[in-house]
PDB file of N, CA and C in Angstrom:
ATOM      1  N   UNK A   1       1.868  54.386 110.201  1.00  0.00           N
ATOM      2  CA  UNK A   1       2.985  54.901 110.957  1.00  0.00           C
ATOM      3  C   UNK A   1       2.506  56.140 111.713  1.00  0.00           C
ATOM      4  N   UNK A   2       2.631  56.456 113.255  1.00  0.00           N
ATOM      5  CA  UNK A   2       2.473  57.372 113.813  1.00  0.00           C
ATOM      6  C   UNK A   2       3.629  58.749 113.484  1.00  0.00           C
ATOM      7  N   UNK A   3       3.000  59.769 113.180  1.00  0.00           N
ATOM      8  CA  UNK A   3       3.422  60.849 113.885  1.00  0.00           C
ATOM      9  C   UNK A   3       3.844  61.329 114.834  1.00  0.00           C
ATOM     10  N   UNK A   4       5.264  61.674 115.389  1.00  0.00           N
ATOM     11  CA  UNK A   4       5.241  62.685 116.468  1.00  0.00           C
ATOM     12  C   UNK A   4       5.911  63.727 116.107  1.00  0.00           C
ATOM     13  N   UNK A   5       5.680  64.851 117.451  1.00  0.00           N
ATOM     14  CA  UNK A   5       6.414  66.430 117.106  1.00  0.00           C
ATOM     15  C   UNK A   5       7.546  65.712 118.460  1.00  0.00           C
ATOM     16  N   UNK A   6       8.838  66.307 118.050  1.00  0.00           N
ATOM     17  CA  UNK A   6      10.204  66.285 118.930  1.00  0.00           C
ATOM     18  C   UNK A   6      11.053  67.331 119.201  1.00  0.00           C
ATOM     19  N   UNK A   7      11.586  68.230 120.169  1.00  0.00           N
ATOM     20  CA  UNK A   7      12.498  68.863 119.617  1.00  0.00           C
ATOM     21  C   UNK A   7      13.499  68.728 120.119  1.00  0.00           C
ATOM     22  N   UNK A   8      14.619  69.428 119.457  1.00  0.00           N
ATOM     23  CA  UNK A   8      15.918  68.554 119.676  1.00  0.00           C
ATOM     24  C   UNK A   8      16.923  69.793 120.348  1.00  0.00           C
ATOM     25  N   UNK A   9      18.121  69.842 121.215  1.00  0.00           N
ATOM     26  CA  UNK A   9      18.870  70.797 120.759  1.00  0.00           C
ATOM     27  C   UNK A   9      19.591  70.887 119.684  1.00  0.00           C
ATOM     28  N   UNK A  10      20.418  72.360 119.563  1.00  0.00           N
ATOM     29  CA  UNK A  10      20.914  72.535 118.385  1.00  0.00           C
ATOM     30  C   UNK A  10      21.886  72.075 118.128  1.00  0.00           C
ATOM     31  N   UNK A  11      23.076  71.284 119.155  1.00  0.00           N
ATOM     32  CA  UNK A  11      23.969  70.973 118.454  1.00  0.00           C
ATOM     33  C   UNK A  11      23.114  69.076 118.190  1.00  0.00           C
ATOM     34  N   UNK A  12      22.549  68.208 118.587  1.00  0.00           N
ATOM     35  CA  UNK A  12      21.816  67.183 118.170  1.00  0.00           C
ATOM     36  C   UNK A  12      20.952  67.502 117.346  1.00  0.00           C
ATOM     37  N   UNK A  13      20.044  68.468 116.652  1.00  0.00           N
ATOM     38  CA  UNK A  13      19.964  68.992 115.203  1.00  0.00           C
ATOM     39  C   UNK A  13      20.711  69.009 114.320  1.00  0.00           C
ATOM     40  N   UNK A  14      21.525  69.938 114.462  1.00  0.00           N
ATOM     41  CA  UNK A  14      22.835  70.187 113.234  1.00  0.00           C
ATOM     42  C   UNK A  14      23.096  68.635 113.402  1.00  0.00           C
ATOM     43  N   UNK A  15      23.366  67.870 114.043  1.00  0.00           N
ATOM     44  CA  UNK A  15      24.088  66.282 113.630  1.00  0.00           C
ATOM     45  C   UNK A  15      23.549  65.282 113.551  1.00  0.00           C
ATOM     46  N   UNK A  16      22.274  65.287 113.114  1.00  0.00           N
ATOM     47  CA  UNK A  16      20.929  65.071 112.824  1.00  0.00           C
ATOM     48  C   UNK A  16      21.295  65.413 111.121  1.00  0.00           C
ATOM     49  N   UNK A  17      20.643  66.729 110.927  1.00  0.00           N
ATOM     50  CA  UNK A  17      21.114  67.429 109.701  1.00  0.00           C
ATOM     51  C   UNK A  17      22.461  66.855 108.803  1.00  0.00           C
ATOM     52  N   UNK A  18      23.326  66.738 109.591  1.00  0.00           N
ATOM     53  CA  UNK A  18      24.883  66.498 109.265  1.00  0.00           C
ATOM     54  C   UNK A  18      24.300  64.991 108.788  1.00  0.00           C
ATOM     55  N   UNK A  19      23.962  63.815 109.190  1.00  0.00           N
ATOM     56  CA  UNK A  19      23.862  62.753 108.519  1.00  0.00           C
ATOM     57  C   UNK A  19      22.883  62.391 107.283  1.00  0.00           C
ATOM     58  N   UNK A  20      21.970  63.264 107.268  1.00  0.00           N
ATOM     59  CA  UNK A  20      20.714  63.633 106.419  1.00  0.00           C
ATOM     60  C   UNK A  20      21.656  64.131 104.798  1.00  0.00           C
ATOM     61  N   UNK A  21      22.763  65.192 105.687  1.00  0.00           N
ATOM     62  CA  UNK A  21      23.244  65.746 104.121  1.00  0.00           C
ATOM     63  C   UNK A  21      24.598  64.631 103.755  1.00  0.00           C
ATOM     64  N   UNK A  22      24.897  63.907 104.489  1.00  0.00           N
ATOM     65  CA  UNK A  22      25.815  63.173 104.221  1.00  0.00           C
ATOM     66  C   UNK A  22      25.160  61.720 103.252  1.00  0.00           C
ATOM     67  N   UNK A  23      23.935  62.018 102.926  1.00  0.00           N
ATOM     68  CA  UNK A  23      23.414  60.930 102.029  1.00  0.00           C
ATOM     69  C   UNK A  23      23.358  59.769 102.916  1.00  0.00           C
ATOM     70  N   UNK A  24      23.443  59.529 104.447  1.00  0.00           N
ATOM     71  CA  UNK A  24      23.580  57.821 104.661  1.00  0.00           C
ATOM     72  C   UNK A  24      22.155  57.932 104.944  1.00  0.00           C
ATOM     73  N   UNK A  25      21.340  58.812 105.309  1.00  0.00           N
ATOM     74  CA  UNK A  25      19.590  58.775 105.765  1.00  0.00           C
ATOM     75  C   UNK A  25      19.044  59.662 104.770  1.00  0.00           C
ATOM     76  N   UNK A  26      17.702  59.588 104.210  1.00  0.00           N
ATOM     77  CA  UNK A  26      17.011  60.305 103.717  1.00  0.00           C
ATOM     78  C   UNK A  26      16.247  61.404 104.393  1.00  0.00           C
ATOM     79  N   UNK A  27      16.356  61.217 105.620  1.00  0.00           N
ATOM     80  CA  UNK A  27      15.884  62.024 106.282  1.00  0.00           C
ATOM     81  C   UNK A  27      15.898  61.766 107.822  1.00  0.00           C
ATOM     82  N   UNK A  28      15.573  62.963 108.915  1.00  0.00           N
ATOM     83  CA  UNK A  28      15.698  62.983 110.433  1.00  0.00           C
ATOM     84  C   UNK A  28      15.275  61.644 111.257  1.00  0.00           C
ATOM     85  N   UNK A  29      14.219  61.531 109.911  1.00  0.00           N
ATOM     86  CA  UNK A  29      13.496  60.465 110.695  1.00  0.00           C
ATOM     87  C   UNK A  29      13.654  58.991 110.535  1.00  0.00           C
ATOM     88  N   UNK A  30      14.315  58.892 109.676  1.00  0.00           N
ATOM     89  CA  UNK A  30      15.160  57.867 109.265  1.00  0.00           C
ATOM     90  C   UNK A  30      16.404  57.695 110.066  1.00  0.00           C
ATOM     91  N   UNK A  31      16.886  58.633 110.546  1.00  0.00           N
ATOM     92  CA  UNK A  31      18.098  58.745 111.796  1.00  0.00           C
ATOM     93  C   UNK A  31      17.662  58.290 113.021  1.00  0.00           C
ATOM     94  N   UNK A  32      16.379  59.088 113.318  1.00  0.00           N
ATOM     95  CA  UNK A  32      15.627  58.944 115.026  1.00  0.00           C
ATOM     96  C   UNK A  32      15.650  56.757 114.861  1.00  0.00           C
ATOM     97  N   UNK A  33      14.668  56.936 113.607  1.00  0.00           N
ATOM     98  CA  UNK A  33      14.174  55.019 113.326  1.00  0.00           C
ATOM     99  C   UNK A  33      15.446  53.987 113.735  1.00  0.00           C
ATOM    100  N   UNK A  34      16.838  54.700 113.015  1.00  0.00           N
ATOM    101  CA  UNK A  34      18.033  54.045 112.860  1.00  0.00           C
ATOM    102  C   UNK A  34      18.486  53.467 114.434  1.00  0.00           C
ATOM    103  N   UNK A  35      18.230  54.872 114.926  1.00  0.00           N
ATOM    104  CA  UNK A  35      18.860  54.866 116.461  1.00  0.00           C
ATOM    105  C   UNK A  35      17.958  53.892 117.215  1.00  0.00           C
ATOM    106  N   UNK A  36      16.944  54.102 117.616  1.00  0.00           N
ATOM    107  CA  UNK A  36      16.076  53.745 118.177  1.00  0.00           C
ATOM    108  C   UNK A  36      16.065  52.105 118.109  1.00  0.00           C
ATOM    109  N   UNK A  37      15.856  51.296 116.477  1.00  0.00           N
ATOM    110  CA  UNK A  37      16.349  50.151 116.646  1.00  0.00           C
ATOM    111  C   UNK A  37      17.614  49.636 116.528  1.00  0.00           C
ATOM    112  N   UNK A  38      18.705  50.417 116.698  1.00  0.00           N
ATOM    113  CA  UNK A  38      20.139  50.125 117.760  1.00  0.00           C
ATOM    114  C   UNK A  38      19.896  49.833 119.030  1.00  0.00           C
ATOM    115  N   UNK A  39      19.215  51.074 119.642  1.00  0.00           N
ATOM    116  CA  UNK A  39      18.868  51.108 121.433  1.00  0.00           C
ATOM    117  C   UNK A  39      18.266  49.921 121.307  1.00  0.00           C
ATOM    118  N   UNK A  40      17.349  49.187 120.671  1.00  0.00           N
ATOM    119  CA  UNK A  40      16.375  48.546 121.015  1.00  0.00           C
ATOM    120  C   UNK A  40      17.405  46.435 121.083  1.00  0.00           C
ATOM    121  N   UNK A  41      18.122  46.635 120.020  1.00  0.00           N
ATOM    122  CA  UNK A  41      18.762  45.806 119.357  1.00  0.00           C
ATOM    123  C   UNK A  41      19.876  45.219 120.788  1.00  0.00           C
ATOM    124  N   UNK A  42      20.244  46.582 121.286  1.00  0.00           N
ATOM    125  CA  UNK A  42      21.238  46.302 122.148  1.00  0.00           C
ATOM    126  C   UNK A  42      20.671  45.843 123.502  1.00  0.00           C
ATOM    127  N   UNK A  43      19.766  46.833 123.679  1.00  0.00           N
ATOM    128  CA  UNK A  43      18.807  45.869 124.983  1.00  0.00           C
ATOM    129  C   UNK A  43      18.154  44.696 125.107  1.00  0.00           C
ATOM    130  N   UNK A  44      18.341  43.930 124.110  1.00  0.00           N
ATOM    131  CA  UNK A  44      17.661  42.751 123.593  1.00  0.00           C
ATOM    132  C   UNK A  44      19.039  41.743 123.917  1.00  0.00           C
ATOM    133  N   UNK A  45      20.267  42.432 123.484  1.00  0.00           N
ATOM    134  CA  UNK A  45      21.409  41.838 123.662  1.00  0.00           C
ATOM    135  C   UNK A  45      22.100  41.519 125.133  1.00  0.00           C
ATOM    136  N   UNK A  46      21.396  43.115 125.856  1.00  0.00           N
ATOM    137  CA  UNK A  46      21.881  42.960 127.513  1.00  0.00           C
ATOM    138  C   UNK A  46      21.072  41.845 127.847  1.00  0.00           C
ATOM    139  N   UNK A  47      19.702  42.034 127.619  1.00  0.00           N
ATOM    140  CA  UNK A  47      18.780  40.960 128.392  1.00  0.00           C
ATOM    141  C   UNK A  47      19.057  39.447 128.456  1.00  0.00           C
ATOM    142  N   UNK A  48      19.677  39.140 127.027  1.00  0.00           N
ATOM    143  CA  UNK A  48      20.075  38.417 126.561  1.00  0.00           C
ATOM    144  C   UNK A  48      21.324  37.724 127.740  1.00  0.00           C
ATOM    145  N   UNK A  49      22.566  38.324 127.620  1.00  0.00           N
ATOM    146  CA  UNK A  49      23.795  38.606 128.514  1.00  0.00           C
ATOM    147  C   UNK A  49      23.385  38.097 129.705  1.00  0.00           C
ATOM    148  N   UNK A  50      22.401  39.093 130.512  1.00  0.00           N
ATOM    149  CA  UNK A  50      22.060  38.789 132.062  1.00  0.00           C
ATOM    150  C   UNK A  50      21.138  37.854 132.238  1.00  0.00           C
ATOM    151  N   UNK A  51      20.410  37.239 131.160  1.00  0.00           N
ATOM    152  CA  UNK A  51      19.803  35.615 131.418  1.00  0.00           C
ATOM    153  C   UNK A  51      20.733  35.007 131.032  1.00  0.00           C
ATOM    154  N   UNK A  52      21.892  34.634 130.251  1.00  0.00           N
ATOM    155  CA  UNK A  52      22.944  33.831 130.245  1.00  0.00           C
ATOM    156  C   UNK A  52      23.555  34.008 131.819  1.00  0.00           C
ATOM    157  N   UNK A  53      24.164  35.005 132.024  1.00  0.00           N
ATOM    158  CA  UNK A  53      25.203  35.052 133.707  1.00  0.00           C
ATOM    159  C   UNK A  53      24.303  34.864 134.713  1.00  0.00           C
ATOM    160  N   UNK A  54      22.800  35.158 134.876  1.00  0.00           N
ATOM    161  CA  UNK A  54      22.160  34.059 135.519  1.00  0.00           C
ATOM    162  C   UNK A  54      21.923  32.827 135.811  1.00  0.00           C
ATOM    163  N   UNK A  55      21.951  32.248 134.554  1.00  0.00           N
ATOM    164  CA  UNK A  55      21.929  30.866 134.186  1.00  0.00           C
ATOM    165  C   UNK A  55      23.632  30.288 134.665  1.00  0.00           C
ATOM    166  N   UNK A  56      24.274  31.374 134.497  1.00  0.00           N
ATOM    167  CA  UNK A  56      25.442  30.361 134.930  1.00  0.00           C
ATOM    168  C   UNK A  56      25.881  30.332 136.624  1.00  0.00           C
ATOM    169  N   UNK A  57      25.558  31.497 137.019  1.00  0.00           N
ATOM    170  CA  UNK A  57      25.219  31.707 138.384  1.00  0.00           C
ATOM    171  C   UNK A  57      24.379  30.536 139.101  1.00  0.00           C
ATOM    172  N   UNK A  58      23.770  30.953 138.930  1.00  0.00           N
ATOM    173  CA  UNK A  58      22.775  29.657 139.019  1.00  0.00           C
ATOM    174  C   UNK A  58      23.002  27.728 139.202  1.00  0.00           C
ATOM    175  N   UNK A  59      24.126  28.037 137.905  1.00  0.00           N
ATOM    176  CA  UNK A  59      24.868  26.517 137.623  1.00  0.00           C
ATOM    177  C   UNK A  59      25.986  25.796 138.529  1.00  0.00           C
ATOM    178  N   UNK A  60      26.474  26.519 139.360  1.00  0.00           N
ATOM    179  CA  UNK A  60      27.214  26.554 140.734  1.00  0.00           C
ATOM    180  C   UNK A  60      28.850  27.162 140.122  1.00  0.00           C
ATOM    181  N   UNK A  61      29.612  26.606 140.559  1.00  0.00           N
ATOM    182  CA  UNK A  61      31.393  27.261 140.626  1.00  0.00           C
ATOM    183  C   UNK A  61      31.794  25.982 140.034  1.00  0.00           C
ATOM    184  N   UNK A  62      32.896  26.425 139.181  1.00  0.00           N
ATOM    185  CA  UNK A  62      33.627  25.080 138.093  1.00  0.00           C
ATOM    186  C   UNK A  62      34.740  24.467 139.456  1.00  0.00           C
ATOM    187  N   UNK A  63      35.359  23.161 138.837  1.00  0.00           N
ATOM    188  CA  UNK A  63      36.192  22.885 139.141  1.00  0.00           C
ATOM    189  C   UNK A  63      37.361  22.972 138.061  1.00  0.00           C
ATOM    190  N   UNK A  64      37.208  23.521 137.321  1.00  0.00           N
ATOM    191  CA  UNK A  64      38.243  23.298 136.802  1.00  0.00           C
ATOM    192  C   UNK A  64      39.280  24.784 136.338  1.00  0.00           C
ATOM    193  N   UNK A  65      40.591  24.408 136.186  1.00  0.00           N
ATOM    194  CA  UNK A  65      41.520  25.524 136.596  1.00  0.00           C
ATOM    195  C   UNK A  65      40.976  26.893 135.095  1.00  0.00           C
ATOM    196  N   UNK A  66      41.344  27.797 135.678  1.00  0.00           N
ATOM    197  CA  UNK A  66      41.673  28.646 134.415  1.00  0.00           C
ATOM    198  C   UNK A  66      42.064  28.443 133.064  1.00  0.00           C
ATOM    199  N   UNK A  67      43.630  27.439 133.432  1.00  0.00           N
ATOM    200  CA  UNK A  67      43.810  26.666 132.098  1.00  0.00           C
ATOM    201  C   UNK A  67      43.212  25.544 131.394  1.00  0.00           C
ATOM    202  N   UNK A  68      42.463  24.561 132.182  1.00  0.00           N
ATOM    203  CA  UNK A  68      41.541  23.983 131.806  1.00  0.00           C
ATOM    204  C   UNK A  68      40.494  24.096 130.963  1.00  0.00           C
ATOM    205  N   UNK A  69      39.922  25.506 131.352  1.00  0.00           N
ATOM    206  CA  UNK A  69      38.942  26.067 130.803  1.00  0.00           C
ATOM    207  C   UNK A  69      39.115  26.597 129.359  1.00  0.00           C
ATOM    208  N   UNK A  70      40.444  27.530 129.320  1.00  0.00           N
ATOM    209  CA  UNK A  70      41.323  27.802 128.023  1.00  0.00           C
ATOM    210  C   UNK A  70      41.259  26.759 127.006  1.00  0.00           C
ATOM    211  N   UNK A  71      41.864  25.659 127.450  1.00  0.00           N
ATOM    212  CA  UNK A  71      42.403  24.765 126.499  1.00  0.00           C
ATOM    213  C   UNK A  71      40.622  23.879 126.406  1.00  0.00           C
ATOM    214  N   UNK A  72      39.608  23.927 126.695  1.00  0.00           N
ATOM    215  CA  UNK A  72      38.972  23.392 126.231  1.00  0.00           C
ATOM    216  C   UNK A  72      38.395  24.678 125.251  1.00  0.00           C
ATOM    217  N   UNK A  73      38.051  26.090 125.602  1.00  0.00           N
ATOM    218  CA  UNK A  73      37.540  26.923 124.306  1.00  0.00           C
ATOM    219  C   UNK A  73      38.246  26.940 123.477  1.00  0.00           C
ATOM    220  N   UNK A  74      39.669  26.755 123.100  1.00  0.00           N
ATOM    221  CA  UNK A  74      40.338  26.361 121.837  1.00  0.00           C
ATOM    222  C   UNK A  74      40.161  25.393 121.236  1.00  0.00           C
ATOM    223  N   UNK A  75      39.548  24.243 122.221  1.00  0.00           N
ATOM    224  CA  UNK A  75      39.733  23.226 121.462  1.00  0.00           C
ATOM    225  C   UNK A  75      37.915  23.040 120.489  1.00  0.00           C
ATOM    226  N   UNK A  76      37.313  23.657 121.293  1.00  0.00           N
ATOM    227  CA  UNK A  76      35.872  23.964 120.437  1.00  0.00           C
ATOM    228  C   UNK A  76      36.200  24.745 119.722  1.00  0.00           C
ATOM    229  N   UNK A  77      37.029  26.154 119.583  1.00  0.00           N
ATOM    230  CA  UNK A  77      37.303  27.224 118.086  1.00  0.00           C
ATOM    231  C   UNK A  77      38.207  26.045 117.248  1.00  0.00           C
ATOM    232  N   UNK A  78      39.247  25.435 117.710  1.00  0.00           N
ATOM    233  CA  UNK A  78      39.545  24.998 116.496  1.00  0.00           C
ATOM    234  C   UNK A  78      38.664  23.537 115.639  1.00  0.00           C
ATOM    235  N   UNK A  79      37.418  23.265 116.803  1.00  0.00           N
ATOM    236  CA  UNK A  79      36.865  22.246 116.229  1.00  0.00           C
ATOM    237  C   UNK A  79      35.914  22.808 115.433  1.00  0.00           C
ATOM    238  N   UNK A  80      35.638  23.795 115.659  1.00  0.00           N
ATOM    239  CA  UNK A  80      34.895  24.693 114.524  1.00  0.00           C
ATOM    240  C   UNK A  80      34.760  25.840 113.625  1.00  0.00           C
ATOM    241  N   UNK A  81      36.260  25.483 113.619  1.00  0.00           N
ATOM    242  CA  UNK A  81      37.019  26.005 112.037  1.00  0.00           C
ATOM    243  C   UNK A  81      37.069  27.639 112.017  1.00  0.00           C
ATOM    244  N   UNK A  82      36.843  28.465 113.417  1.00  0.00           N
ATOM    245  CA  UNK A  82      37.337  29.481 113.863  1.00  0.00           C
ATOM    246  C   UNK A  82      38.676  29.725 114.134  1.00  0.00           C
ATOM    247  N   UNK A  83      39.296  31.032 113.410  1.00  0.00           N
ATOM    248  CA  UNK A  83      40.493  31.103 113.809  1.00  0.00           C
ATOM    249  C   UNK A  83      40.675  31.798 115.901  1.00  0.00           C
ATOM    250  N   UNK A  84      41.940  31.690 116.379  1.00  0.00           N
ATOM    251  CA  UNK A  84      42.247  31.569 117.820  1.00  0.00           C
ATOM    252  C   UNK A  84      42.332  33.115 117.609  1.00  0.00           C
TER     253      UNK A  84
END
């Protein structure tokens, strides 16, 4: 595991500190790790997102109405035992 030096301001210190003494991290660096694979987790999720709305972009314009569209995603949640 690499080392680095960081510094922080003081009120992102103290709340840094603040989760350290709140027992959910053992330490700062366990907070920085936490965050970091959130950021990382979520950009994985956008990328994710904007190759899907590409892909549908891509797929041309529906014909079918608004309600059409409705009543068929209900009819896949209730075919798969998701509540509406």
């Amino acid at each position: 595991m690499s080392r680095q030096s960081i510094t922080f301001t003081e009120p992102n210190d103290a709340w840094l500190k603040s989760q350290v003494e709140s027992k959910e991290y053992s330490s700062k660096s366990d907070v920085i790790n936490d965050l970091i694979r959130q950021a990382r987790r979520s950009n994985e999720e956008k990328e994710l997102l904007r190759a899907k709305l590409i892909s549908a972009e891509k797929s041309g314009f529906s014909q079918r109405t608004p309600q059409q569209i409705m009543a068929e995603a209900k009819g896949r949640l209730k075919n798969s035992g998701e509540k509406i």
